[in-house]
C-alpha atoms as a PDB file:
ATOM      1  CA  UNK A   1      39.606 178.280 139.585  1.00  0.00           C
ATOM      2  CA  UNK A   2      38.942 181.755 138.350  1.00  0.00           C
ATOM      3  CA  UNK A   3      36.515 182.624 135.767  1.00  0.00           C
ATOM      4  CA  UNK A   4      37.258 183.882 132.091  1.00  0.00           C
ATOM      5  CA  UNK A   5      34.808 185.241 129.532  1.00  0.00           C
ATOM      6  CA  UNK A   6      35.828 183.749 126.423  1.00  0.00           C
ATOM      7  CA  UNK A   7      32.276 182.458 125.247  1.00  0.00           C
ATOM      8  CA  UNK A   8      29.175 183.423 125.162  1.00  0.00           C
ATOM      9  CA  UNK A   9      26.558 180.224 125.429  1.00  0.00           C
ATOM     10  CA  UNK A  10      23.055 180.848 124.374  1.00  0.00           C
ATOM     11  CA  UNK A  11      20.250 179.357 125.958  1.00  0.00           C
ATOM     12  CA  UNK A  12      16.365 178.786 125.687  1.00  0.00           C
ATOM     13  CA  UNK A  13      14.448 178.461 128.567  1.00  0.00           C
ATOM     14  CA  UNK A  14      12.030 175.380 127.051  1.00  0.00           C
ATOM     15  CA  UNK A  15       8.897 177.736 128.334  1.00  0.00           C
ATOM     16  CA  UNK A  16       6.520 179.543 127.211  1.00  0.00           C
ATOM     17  CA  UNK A  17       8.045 182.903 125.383  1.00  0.00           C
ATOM     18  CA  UNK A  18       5.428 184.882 126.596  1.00  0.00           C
ATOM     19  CA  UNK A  19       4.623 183.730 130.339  1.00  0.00           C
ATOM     20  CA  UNK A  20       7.950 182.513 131.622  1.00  0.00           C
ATOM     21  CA  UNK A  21       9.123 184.864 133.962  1.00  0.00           C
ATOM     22  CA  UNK A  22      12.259 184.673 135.197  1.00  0.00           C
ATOM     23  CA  UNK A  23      10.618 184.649 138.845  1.00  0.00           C
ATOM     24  CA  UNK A  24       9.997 181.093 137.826  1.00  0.00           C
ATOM     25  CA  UNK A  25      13.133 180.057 136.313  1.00  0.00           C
ATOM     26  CA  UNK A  26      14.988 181.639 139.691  1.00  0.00           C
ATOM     27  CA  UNK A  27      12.868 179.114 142.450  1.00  0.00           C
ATOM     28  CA  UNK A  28      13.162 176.646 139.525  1.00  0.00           C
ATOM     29  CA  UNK A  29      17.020 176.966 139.680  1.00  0.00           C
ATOM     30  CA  UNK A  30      17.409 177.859 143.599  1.00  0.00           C
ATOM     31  CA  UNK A  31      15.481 174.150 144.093  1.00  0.00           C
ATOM     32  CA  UNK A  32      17.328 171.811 141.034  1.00  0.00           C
ATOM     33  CA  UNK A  33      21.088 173.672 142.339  1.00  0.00           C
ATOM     34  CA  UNK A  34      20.435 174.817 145.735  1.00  0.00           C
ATOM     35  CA  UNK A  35      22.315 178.062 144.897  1.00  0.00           C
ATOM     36  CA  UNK A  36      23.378 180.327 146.997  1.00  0.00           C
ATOM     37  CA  UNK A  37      21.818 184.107 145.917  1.00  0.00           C
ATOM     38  CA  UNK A  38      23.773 185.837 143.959  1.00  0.00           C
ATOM     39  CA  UNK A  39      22.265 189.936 143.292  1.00  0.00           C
ATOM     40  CA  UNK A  40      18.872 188.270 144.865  1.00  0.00           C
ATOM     41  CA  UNK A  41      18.936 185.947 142.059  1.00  0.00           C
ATOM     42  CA  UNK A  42      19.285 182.021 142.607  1.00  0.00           C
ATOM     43  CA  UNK A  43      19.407 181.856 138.284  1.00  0.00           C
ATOM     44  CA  UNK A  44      22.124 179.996 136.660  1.00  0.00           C
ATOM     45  CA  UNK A  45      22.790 182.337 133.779  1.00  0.00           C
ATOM     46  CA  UNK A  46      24.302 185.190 133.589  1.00  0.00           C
ATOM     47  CA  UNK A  47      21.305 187.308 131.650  1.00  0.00           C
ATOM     48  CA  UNK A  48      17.686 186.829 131.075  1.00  0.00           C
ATOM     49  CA  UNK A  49      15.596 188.017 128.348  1.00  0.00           C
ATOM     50  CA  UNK A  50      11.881 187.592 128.861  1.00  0.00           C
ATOM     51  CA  UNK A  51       9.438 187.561 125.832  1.00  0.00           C
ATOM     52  CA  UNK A  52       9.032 191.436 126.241  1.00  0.00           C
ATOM     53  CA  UNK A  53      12.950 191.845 125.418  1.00  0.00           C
ATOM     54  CA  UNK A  54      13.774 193.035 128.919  1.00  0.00           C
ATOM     55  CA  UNK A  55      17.285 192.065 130.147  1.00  0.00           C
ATOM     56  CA  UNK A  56      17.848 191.605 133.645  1.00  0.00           C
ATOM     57  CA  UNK A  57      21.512 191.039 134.845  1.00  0.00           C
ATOM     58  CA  UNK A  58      21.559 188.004 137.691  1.00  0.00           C
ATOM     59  CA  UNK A  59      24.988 187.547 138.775  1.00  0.00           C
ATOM     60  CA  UNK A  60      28.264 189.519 137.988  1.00  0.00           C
ATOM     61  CA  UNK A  61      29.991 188.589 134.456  1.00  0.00           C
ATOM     62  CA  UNK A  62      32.657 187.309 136.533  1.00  0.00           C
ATOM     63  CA  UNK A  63      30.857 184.981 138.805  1.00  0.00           C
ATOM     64  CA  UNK A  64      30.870 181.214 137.667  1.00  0.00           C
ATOM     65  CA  UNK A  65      27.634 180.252 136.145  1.00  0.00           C
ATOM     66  CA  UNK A  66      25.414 177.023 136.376  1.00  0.00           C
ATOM     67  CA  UNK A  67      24.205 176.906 133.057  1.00  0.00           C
ATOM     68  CA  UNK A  68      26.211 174.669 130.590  1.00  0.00           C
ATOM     69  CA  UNK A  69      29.202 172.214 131.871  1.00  0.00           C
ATOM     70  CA  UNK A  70      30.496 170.961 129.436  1.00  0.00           C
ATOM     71  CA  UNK A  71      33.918 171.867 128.711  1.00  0.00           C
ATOM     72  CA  UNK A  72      33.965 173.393 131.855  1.00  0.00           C
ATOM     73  CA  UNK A  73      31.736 176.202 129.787  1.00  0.00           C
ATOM     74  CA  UNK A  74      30.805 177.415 133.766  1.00  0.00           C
ATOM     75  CA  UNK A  75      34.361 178.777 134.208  1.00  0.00           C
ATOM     76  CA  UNK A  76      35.243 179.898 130.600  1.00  0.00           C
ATOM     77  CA  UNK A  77      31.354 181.626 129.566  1.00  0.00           C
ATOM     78  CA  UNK A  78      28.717 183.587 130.235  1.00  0.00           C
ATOM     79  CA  UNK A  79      25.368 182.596 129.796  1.00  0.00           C
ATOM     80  CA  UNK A  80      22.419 184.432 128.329  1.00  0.00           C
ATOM     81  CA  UNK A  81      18.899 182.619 128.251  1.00  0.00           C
ATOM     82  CA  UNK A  82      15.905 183.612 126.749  1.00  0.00           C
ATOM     83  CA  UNK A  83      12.289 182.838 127.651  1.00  0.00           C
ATOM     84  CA  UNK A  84      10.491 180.179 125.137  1.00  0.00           C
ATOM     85  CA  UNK A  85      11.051 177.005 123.668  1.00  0.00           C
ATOM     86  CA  UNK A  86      12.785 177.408 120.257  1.00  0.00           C
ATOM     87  CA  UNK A  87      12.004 173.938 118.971  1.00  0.00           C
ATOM     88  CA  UNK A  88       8.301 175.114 118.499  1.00  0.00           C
ATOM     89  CA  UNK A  89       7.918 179.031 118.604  1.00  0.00           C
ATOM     90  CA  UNK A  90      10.207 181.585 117.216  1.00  0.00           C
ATOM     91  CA  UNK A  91      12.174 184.803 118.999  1.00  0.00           C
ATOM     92  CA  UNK A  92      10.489 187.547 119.734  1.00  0.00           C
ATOM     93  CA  UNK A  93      11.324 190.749 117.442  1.00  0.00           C
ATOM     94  CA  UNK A  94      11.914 192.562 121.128  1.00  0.00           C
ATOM     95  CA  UNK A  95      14.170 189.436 122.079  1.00  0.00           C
ATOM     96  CA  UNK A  96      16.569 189.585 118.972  1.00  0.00           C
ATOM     97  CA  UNK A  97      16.827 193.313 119.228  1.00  0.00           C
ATOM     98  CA  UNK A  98      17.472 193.306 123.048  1.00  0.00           C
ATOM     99  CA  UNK A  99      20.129 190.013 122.386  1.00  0.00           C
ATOM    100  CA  UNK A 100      21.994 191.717 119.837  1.00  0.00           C
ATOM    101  CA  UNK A 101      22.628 194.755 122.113  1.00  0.00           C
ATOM    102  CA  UNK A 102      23.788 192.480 124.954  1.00  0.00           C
ATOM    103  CA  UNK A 103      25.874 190.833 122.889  1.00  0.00           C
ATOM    104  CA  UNK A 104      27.814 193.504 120.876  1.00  0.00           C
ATOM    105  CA  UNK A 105      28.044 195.402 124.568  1.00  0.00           C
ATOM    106  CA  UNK A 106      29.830 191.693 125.875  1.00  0.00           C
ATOM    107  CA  UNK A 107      31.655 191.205 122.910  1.00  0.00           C
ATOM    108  CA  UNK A 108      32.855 194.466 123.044  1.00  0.00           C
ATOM    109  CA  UNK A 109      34.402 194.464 126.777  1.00  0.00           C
ATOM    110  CA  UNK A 110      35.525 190.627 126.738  1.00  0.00           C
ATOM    111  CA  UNK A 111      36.891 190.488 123.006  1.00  0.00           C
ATOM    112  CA  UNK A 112      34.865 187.546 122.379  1.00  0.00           C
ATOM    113  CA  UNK A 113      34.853 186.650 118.760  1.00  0.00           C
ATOM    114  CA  UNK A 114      32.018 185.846 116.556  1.00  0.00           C
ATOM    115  CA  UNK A 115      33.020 182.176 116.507  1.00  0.00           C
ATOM    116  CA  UNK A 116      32.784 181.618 120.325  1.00  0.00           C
ATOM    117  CA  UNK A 117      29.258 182.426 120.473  1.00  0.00           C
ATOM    118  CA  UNK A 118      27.268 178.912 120.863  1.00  0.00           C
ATOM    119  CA  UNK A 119      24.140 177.511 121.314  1.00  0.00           C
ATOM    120  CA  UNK A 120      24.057 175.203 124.547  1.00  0.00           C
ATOM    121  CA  UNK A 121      23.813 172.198 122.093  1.00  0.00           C
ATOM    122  CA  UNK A 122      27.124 173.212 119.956  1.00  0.00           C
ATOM    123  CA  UNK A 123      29.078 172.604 122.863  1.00  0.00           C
ATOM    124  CA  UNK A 124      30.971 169.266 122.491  1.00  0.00           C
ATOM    125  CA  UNK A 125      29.836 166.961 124.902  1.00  0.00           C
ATOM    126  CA  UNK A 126      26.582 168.546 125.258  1.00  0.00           C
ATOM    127  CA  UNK A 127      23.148 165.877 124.605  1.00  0.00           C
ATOM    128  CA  UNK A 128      21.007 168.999 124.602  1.00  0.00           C
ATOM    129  CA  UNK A 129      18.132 170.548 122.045  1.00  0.00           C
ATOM    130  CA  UNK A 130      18.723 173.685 123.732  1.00  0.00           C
ATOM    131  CA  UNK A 131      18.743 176.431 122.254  1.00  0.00           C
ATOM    132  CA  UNK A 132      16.084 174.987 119.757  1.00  0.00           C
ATOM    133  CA  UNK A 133      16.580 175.023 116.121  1.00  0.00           C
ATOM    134  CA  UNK A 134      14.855 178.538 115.520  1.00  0.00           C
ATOM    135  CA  UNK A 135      17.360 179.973 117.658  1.00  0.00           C
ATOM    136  CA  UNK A 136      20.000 177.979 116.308  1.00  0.00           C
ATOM    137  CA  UNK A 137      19.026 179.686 112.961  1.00  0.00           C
ATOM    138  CA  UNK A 138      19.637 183.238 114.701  1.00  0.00           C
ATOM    139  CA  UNK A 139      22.745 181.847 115.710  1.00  0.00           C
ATOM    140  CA  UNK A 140      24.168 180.900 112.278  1.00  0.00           C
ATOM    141  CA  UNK A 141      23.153 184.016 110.475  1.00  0.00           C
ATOM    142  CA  UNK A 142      24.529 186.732 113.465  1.00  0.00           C
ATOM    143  CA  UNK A 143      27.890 184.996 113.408  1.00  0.00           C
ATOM    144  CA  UNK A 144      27.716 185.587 109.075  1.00  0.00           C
ATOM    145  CA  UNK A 145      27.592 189.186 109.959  1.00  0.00           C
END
């Protein structure tokens, strides 16, 4: 089955904003999946955003993700996660600014709508609090824009 980029699923990492590195969520990923590398990362998203607001790329738009199945979201999304748990702290002001550039840059090449941008939880069949409510508030208000 070929991969499409219709969505864009939005993910927290249920860490610590600040110390999470995505080092960690790699051998954390490479152990729970056993995936096979993919640009040297093991990661099941597609992007990473650490605390600091840096974005690092781990596997090709276009290559099938392990980050949300539901809906066979794999095959029709890309996933973004960002370091933190968003039940209990809030984005970073580096985070937001860094997500909204990824995602009007995504948006922009796939012709992704506003509306197909979801939090990990809004997708049916999901029994997830990922994102986290604070970034489930982000959500709500970028998609009124």
């Amino acid at each position: 089955m070929q991969k499409t980029c219709e969505y864009i699923i939005l993910h927290h990492t249920a860490t610590n904003r600040d110390t999470t590195t995505l080092r960690t969520v790699n051998e954390d990923h490479r152990k729970k999946w056993n995936l096979k590398s993919s640009r040297g990362y093991y990661c099941g998203y597609g992007y990473f955003i650490d605390g600091s607001g840096v974005i690092t790329k781990t596997r090709s738009d276009r290559d099938v993700g392990v980050h949300c199945p539901q809906e066979n979201m794999n095959y029709r999304s890309i996933g973004i996660a960002l370091t933190g748990n968003f039940e209990t702290q809030q984005l970073s002001d580096k985070q937001v600014e860094s997500l909204k550039a990824l995602l009007y840059v995504l948006r922009g090449i796939y012709k992704i709508p506003l509306k197909n941008i979801l939090g990990h939880n809004e997708v049916k069949g999901t029994k997830t609090a990922c994102p986290g409510l604070n970034f489930l508030k982000f959500i709500e208000k970028y998609k009124q824009v």
